[in-house]
C-alpha atoms as a PDB file:
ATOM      1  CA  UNK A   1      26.870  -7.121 -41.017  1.00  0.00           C
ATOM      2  CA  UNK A   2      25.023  -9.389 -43.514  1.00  0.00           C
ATOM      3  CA  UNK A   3      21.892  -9.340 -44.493  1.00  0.00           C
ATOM      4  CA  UNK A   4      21.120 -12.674 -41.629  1.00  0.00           C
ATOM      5  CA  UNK A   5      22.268  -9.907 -38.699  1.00  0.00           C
ATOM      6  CA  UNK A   6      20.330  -7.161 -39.934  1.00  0.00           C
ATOM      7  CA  UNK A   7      16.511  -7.192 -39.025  1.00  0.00           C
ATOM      8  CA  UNK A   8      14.306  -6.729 -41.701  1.00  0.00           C
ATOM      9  CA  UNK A   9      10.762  -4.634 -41.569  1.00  0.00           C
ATOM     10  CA  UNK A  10       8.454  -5.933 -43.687  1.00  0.00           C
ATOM     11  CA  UNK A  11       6.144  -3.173 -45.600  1.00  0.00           C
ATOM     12  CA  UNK A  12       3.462  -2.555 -43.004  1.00  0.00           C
ATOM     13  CA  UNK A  13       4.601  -4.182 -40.152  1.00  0.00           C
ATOM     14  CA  UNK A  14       4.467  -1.477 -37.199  1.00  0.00           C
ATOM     15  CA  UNK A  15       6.496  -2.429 -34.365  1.00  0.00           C
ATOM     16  CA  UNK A  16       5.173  -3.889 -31.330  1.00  0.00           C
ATOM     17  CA  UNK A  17       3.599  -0.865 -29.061  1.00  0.00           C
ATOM     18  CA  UNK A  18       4.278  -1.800 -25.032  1.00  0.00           C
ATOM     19  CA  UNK A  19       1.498  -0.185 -23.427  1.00  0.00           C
ATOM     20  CA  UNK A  20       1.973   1.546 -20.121  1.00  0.00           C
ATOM     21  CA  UNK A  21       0.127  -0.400 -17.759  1.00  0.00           C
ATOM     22  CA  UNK A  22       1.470  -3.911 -19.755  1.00  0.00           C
ATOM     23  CA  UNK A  23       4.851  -2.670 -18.623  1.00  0.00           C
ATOM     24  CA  UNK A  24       4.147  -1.955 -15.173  1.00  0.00           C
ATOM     25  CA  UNK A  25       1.828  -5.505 -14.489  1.00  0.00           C
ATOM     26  CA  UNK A  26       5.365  -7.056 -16.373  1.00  0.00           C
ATOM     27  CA  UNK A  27       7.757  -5.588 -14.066  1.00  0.00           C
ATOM     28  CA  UNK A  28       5.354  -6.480 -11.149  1.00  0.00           C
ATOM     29  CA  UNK A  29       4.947  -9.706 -11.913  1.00  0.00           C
ATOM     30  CA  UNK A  30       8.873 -10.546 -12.470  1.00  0.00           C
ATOM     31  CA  UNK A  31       9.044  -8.797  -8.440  1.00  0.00           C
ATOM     32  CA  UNK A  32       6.849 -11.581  -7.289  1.00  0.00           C
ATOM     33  CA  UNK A  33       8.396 -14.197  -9.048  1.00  0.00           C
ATOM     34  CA  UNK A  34      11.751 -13.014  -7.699  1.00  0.00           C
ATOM     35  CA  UNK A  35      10.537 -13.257  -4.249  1.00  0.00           C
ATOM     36  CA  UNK A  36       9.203 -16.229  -4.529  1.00  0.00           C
ATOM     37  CA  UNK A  37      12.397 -18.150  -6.565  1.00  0.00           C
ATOM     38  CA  UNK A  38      14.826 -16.447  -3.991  1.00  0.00           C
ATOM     39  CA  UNK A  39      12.946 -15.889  -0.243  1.00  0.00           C
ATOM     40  CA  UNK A  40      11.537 -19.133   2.020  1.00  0.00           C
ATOM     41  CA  UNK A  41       8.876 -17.386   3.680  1.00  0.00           C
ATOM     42  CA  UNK A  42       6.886 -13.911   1.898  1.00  0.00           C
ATOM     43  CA  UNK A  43       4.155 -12.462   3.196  1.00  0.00           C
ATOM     44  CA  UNK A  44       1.840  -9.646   1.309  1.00  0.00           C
ATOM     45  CA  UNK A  45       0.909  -6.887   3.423  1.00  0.00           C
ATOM     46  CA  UNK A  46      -2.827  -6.383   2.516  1.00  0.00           C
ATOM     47  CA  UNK A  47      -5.148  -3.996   4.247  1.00  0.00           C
ATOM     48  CA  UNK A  48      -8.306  -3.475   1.917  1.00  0.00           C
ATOM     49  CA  UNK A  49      -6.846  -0.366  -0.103  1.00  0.00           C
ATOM     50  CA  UNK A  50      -6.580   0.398  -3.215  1.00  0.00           C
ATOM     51  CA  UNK A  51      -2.853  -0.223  -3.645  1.00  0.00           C
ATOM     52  CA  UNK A  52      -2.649  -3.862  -1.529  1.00  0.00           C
ATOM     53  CA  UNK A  53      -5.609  -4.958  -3.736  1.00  0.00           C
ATOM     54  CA  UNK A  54      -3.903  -4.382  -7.081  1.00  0.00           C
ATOM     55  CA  UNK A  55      -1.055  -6.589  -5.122  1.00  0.00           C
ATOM     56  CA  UNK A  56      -3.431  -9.181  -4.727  1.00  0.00           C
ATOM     57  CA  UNK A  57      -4.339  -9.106  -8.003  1.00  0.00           C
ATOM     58  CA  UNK A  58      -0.713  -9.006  -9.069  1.00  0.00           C
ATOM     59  CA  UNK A  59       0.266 -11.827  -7.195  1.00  0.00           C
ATOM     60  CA  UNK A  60      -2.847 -13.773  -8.726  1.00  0.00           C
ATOM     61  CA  UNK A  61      -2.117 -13.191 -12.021  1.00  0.00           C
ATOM     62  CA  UNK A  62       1.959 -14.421 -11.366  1.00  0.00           C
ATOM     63  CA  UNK A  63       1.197 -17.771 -10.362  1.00  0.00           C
ATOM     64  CA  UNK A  64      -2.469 -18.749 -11.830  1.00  0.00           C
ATOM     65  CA  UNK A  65      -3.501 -21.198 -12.208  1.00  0.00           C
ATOM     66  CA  UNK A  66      -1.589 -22.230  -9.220  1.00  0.00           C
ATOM     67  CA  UNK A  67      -2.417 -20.954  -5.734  1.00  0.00           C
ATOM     68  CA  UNK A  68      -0.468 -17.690  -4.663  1.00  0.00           C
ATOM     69  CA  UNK A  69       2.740 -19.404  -2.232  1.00  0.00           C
ATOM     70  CA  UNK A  70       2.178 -16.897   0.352  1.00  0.00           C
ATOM     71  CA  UNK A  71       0.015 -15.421   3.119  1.00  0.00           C
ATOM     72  CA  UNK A  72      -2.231 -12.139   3.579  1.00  0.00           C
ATOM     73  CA  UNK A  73      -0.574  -9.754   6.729  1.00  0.00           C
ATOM     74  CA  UNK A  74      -2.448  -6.792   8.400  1.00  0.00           C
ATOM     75  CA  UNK A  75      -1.764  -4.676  10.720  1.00  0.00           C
ATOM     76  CA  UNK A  76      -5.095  -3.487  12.372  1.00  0.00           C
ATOM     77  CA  UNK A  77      -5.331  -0.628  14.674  1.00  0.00           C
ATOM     78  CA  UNK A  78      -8.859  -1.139  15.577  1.00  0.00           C
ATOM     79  CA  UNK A  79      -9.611   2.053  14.558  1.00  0.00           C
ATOM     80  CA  UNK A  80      -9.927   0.705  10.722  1.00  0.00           C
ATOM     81  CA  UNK A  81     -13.227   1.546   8.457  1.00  0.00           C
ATOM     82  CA  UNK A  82     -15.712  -1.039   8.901  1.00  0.00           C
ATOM     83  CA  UNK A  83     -16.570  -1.771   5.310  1.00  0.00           C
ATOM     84  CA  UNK A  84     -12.557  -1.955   4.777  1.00  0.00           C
ATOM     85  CA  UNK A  85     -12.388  -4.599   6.820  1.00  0.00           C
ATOM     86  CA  UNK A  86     -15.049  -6.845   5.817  1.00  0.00           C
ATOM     87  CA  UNK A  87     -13.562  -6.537   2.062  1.00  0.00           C
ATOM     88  CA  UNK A  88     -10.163  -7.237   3.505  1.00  0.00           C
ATOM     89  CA  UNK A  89     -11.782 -10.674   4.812  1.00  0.00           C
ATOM     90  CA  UNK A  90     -13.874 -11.411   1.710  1.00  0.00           C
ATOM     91  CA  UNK A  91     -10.779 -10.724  -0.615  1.00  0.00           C
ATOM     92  CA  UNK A  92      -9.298 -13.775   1.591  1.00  0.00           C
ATOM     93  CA  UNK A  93     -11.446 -15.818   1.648  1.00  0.00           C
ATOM     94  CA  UNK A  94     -12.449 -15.730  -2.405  1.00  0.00           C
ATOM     95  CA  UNK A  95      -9.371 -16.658  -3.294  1.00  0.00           C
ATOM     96  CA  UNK A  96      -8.395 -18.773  -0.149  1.00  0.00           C
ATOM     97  CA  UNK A  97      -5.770 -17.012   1.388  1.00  0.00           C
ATOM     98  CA  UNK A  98      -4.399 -17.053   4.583  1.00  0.00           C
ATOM     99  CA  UNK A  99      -5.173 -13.900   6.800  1.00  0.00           C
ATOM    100  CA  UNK A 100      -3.059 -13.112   9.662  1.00  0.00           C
ATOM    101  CA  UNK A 101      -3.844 -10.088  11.861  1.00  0.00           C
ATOM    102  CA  UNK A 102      -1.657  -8.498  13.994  1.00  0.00           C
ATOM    103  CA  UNK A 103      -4.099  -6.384  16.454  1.00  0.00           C
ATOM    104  CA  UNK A 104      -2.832  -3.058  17.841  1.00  0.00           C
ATOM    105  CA  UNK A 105      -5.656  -3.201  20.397  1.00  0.00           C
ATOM    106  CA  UNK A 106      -4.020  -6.670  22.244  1.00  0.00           C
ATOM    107  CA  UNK A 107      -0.827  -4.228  22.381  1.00  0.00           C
ATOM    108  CA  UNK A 108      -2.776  -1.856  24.185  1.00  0.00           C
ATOM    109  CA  UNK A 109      -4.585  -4.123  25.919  1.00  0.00           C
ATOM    110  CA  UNK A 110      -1.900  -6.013  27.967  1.00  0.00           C
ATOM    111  CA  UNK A 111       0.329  -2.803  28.748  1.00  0.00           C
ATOM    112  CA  UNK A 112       2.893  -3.617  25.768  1.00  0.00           C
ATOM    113  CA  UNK A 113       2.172  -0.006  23.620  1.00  0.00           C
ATOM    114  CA  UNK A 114       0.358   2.736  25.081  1.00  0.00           C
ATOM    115  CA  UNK A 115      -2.497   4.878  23.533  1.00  0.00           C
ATOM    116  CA  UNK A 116      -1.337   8.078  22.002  1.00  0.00           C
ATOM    117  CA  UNK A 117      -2.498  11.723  23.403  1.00  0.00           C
ATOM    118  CA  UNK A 118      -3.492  12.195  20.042  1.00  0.00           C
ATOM    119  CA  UNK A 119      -5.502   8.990  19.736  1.00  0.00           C
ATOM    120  CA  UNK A 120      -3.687   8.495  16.475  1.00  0.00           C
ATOM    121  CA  UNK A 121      -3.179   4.643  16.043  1.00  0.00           C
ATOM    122  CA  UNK A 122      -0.807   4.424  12.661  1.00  0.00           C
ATOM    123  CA  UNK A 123       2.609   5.118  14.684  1.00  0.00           C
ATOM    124  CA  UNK A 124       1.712   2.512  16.616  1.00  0.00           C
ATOM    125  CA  UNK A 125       1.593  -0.467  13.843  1.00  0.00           C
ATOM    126  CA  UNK A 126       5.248  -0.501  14.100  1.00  0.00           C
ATOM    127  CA  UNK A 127       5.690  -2.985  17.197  1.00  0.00           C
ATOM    128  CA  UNK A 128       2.513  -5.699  16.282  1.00  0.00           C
ATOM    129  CA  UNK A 129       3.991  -5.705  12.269  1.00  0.00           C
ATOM    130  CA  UNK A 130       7.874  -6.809  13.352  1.00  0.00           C
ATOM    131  CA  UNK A 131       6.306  -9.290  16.049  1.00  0.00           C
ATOM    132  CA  UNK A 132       4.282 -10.702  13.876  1.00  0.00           C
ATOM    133  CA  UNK A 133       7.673 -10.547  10.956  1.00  0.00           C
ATOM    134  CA  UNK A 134       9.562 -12.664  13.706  1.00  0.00           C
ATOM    135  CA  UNK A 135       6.886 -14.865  15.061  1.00  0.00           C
ATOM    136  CA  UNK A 136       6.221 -15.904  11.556  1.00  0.00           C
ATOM    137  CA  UNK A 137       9.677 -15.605  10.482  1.00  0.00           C
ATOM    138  CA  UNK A 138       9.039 -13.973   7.024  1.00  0.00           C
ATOM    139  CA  UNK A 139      11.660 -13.013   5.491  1.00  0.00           C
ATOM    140  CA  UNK A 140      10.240 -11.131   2.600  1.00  0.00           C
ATOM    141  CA  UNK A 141       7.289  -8.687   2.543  1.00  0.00           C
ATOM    142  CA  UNK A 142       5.762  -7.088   0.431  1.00  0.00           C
ATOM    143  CA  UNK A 143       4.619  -3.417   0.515  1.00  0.00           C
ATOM    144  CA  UNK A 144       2.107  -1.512  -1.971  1.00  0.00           C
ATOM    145  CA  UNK A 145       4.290   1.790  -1.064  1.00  0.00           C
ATOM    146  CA  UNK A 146       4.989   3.761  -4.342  1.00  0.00           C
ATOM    147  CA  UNK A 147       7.504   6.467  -4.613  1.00  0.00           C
ATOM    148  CA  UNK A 148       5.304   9.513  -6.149  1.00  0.00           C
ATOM    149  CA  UNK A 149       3.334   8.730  -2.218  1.00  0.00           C
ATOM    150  CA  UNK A 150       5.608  10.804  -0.094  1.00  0.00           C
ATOM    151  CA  UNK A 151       9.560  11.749   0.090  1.00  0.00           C
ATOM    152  CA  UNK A 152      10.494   9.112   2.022  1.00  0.00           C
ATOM    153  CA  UNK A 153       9.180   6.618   0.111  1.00  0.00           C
ATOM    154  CA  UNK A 154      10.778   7.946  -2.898  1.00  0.00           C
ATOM    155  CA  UNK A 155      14.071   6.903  -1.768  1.00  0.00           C
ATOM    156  CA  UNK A 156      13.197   3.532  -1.395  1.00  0.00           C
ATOM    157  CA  UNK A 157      14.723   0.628  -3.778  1.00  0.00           C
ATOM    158  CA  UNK A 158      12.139  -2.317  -5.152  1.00  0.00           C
ATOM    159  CA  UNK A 159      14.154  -4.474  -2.565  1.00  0.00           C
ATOM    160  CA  UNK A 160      14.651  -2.280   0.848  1.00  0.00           C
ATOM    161  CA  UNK A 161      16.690  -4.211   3.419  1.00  0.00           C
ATOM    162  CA  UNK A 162      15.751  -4.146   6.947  1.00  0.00           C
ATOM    163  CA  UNK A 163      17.913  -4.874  10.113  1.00  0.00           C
ATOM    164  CA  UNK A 164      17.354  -7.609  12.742  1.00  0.00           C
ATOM    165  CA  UNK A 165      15.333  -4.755  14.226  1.00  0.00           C
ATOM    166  CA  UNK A 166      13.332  -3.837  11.588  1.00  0.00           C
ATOM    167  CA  UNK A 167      15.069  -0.613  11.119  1.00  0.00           C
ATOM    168  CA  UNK A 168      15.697   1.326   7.651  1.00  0.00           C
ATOM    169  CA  UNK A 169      19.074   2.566   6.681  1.00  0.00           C
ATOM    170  CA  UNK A 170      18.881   4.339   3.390  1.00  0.00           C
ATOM    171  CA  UNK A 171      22.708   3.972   3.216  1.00  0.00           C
ATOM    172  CA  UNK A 172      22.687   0.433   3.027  1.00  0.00           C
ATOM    173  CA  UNK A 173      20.117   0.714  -0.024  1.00  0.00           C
ATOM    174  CA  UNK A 174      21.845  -1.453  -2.873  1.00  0.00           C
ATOM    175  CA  UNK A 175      22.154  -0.529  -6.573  1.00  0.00           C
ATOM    176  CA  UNK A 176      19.264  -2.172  -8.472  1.00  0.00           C
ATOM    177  CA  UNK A 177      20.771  -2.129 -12.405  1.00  0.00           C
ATOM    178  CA  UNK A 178      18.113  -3.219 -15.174  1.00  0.00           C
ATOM    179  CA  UNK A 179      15.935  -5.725 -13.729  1.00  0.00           C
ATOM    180  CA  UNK A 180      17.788  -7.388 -11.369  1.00  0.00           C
ATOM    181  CA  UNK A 181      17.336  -7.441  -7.712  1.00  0.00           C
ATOM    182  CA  UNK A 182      19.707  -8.355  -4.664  1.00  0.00           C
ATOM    183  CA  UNK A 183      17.992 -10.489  -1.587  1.00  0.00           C
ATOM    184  CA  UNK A 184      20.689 -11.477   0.316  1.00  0.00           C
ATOM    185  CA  UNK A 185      19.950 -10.885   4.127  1.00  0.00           C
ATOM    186  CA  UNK A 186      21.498 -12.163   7.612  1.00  0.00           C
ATOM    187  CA  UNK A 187      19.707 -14.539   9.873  1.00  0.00           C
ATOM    188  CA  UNK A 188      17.168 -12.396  11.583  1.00  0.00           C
ATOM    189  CA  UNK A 189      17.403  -9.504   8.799  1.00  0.00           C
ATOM    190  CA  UNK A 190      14.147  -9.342   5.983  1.00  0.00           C
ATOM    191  CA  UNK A 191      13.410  -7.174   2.818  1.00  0.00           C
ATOM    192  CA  UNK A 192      10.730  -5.365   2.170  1.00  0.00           C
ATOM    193  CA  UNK A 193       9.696  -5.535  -1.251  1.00  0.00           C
ATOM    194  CA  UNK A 194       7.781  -2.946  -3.427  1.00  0.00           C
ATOM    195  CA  UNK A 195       6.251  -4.205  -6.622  1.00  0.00           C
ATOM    196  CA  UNK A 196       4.357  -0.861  -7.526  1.00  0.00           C
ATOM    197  CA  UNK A 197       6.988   1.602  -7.040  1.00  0.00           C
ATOM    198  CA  UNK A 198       6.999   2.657 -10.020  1.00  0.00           C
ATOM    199  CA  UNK A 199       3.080   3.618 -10.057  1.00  0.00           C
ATOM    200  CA  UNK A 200       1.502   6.532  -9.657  1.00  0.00           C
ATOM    201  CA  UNK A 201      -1.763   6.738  -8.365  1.00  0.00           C
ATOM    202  CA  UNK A 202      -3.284   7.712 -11.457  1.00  0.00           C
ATOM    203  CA  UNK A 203      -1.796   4.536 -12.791  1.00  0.00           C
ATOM    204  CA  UNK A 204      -3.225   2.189  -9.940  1.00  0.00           C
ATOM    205  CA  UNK A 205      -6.419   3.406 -11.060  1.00  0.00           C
ATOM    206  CA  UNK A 206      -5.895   3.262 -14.468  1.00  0.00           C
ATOM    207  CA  UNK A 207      -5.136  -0.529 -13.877  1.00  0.00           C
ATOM    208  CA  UNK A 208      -8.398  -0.872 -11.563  1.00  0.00           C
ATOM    209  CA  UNK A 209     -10.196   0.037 -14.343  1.00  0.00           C
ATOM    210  CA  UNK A 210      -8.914  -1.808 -17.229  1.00  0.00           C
ATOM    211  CA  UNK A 211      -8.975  -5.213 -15.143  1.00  0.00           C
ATOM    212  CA  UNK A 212     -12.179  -4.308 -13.463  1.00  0.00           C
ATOM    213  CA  UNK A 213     -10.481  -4.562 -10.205  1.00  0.00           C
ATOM    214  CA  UNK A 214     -13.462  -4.631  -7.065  1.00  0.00           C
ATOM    215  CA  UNK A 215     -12.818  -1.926  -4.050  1.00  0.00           C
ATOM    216  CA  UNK A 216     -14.337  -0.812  -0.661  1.00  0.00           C
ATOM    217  CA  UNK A 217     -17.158   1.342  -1.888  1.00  0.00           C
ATOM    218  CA  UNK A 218     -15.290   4.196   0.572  1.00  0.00           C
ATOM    219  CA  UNK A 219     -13.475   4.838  -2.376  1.00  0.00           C
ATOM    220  CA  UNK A 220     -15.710   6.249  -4.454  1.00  0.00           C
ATOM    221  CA  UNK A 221     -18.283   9.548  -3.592  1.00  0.00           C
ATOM    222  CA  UNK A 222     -20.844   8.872  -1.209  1.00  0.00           C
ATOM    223  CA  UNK A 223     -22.556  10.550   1.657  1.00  0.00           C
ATOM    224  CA  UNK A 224     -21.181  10.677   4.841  1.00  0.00           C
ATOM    225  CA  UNK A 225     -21.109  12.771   8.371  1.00  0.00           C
ATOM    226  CA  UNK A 226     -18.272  14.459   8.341  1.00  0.00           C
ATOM    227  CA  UNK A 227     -16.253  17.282  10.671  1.00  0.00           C
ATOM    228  CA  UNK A 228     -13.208  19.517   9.565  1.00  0.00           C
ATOM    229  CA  UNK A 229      -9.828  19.451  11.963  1.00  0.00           C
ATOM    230  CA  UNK A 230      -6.549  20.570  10.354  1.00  0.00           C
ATOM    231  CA  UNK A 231      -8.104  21.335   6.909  1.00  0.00           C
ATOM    232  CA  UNK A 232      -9.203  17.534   6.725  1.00  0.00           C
ATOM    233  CA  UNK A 233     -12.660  15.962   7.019  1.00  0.00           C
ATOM    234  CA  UNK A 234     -12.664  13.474   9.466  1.00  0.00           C
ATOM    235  CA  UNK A 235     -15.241  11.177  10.076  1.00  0.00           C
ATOM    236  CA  UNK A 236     -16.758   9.999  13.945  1.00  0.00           C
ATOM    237  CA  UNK A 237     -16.009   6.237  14.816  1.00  0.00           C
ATOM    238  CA  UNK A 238     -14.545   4.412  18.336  1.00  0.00           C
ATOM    239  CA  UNK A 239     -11.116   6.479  17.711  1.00  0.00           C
ATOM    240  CA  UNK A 240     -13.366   9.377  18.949  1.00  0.00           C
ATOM    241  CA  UNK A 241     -14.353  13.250  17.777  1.00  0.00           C
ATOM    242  CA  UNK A 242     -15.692  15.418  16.828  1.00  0.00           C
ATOM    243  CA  UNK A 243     -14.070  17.969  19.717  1.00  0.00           C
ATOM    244  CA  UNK A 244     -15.753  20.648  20.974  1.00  0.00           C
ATOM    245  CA  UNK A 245     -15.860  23.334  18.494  1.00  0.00           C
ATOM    246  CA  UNK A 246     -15.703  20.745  15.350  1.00  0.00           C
ATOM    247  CA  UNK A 247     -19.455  20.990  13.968  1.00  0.00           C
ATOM    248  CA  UNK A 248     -20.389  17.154  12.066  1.00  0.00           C
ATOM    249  CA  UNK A 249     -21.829  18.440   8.567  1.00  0.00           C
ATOM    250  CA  UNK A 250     -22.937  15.889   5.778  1.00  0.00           C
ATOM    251  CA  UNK A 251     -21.291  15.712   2.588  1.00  0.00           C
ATOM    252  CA  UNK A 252     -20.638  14.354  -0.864  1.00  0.00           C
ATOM    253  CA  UNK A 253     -17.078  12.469   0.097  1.00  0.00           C
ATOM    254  CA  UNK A 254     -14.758   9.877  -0.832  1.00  0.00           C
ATOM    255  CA  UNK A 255     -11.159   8.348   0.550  1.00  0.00           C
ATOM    256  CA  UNK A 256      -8.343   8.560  -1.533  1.00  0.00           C
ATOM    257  CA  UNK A 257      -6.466   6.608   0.987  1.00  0.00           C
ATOM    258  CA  UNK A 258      -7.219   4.249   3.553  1.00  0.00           C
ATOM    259  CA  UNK A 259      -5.894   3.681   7.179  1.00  0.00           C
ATOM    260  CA  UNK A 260      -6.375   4.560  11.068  1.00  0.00           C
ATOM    261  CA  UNK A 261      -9.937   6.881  11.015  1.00  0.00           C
ATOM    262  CA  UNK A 262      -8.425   8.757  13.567  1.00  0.00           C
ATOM    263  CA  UNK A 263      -5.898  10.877  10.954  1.00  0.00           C
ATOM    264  CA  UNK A 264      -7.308   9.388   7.398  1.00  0.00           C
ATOM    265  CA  UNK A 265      -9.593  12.137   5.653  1.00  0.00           C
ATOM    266  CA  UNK A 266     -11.678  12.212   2.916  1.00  0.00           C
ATOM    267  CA  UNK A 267     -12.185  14.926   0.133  1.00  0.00           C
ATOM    268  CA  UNK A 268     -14.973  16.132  -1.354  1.00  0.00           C
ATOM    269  CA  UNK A 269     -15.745  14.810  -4.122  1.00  0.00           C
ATOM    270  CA  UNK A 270     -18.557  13.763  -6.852  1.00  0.00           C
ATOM    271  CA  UNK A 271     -16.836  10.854  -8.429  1.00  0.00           C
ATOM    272  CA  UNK A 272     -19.041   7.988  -8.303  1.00  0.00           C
ATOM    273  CA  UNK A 273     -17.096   5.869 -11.201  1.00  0.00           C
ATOM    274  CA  UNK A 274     -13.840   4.598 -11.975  1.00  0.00           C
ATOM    275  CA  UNK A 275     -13.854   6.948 -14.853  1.00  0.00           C
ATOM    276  CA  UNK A 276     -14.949   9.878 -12.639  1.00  0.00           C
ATOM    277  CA  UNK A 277     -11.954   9.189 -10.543  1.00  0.00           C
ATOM    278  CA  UNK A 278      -9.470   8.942 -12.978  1.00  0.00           C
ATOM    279  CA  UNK A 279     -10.341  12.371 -14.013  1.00  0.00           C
ATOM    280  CA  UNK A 280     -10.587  13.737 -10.630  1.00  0.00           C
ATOM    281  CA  UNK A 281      -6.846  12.285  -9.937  1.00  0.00           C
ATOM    282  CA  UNK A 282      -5.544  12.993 -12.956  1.00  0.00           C
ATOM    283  CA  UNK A 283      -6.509  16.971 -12.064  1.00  0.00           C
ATOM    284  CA  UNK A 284      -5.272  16.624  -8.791  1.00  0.00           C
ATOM    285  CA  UNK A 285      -1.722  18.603  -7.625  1.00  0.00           C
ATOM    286  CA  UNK A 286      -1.756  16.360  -4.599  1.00  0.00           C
ATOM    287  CA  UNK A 287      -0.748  12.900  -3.178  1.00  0.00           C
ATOM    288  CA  UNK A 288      -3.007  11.193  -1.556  1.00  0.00           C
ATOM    289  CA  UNK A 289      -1.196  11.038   1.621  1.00  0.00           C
ATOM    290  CA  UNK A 290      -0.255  14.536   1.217  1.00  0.00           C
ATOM    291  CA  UNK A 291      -3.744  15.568   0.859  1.00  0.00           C
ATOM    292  CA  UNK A 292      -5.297  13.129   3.623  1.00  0.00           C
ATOM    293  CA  UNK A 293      -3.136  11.700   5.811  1.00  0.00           C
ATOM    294  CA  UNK A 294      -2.624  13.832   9.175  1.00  0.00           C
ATOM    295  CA  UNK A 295       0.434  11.489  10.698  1.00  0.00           C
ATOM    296  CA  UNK A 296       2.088  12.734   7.802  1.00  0.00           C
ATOM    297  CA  UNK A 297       1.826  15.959   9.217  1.00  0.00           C
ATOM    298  CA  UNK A 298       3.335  15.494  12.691  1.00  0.00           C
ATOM    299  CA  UNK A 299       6.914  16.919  10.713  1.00  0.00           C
ATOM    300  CA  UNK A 300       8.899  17.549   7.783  1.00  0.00           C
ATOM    301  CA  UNK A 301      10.118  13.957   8.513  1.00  0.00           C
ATOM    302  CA  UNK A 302       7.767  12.310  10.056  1.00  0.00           C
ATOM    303  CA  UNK A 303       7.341   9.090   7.046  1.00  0.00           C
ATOM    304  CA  UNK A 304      10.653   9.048   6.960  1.00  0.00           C
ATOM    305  CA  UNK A 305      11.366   8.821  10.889  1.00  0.00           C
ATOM    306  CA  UNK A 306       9.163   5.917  11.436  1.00  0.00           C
ATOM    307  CA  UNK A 307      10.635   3.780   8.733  1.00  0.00           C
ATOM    308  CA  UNK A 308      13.635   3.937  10.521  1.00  0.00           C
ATOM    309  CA  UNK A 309      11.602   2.353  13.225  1.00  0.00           C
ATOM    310  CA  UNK A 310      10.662  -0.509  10.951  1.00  0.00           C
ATOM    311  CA  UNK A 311       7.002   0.919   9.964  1.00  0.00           C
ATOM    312  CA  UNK A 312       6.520   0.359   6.579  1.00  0.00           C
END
């Protein structure tokens, strides 16, 4: 080797540091630019949450100061939080993207799904979100799923392939070496894509903080009428409760996680801040779906069943 190979350190220098979160936002930000080099038609699957947000904000950041190349998707049960819902339309509309909702409630309506005994409403995103993948035909979408969420989720690769039907098959999950991604699908097949899979949710709000992203003020503590079933608080709305026997109480609550009111709690909690947060999840020995999400509950496998449906 001569002295040309060999890199020199000057006295001083310190070598670059790659911060955490830089190296995360990178490796987003290369996902998106993937998709958008290799697929004809993404979508981003964006609810309100915390976790589609920071994909909006992602996807901004790839392609400023052009326009982001692809459309908003939700799925909405009807039995979605209010003040989720009119952030989800204000996050469009600032930055002058197109919305499409696919409504569980025109399912139900016309006969095509039925209403559950349960009056859950999350199983039954599964049928509106691959309608509205075909009608569309989008053949890339992309999911805020991260793998410390739930065991099912942690077996997912960056680029998951789905049948013509929707369906997972974790043994048709393809070897993703360094950086580099496969999106080869058949007519009719799409991939779901996860850009934050390799968050945690201490890191999503680690990130919220640092770019001052804006939330649904569910997120942080407020106070709220609220009624215990399963070990959850639950709060009223159209999905119904409380049952008899389930006493409304008011408390000092937030929602780590967003979704169908029907099996999405919230936890006590006095963290008004981002910073109060952070320190609240960084304590924390639980998900946030493990800790408030109730269709999780319905069995060991219950995540992992309904991907194979094609839910998300």
């Amino acid at each position: 080797m001569t002295a040309i190979d060999a890199e020199v350190e000057l006295p001083g220098e310190a070598p670059p540091q790659v911060d955490n979160l830089d190296a995360l936002e990178s490796e987003a930000i290369h996902i998106f630019r993937e998709v958008a080099g290799e697929f004809d038609r993404p979508v981003i699957l964006f609810s309100g949450g915390k976790d589609s947000t920071v994909l909006v904000h992602l996807a901004l950041k790839a392609f400023r100061p052009a326009p982001v190349p692809f459309p908003l998707l939700h799925v909405d049960t009807g039995h979605n939080f209010p003040e989720v819902l009119a952030f989800r339309d204000e996050i469009a509309e600032r930055h002058d993207l197109r919305l499409v909702v696919a409504s569980v409630q025109d399912y139900l309506d016309d006969g095509r799904l039925q209403e559950r005994p349960d009056g859950t409403r999350n199983p039954l995103q599964t049928t509106p979100l691959l309608d509205a993948i075909g009608d569309n035909r989008f053949d890339a979408v992309f999911g805020g799923g991260r793998r410390d969420e739930e065991r099912a989720r942690a077996k997912e690769r960056i680029f998951s392939l789905r049948n013509a039907f929707g369906q997972w098959d974790p043994r048709r999950q393809r070897p993703e070496l360094w950086n580099l991604y496969n999106g080869r699908h058949r007519p009719g097949e799409h991939v779901r894509v996860f850009p934050l899979s390799n968050w945690t949710e201490l890191d999503i709000w680690r990130y919220i903080q640092r770019e001052k992203i804006e939330l649904p003020d569910i997120y942080y503590a407020h106070r709220r009428e609220v009624y215990q079933r399963d070990g959850m608080w639950l709060t009223s709305g159209p999905w119904g409760g409380p049952r008899e026997g389930e006493v409304p109480v008011l408390k000092t609550v937030r929602y780590r996680t967003v979704g169908d009111g029907s099996c999405t709690g919230a936890v006590e909690s006095e963290a008004y801040t981002v910073d109060d947060v952070i320190a609240e999840v960084a304590a924390s020995r639980l998900t946030e779906r493990g800790a408030t999400r109730a269709d999780d509950r319905i069995s060991e496998a219950a995540m992992e069943d309904r991907k194979r449906e094609g839910y998300f």
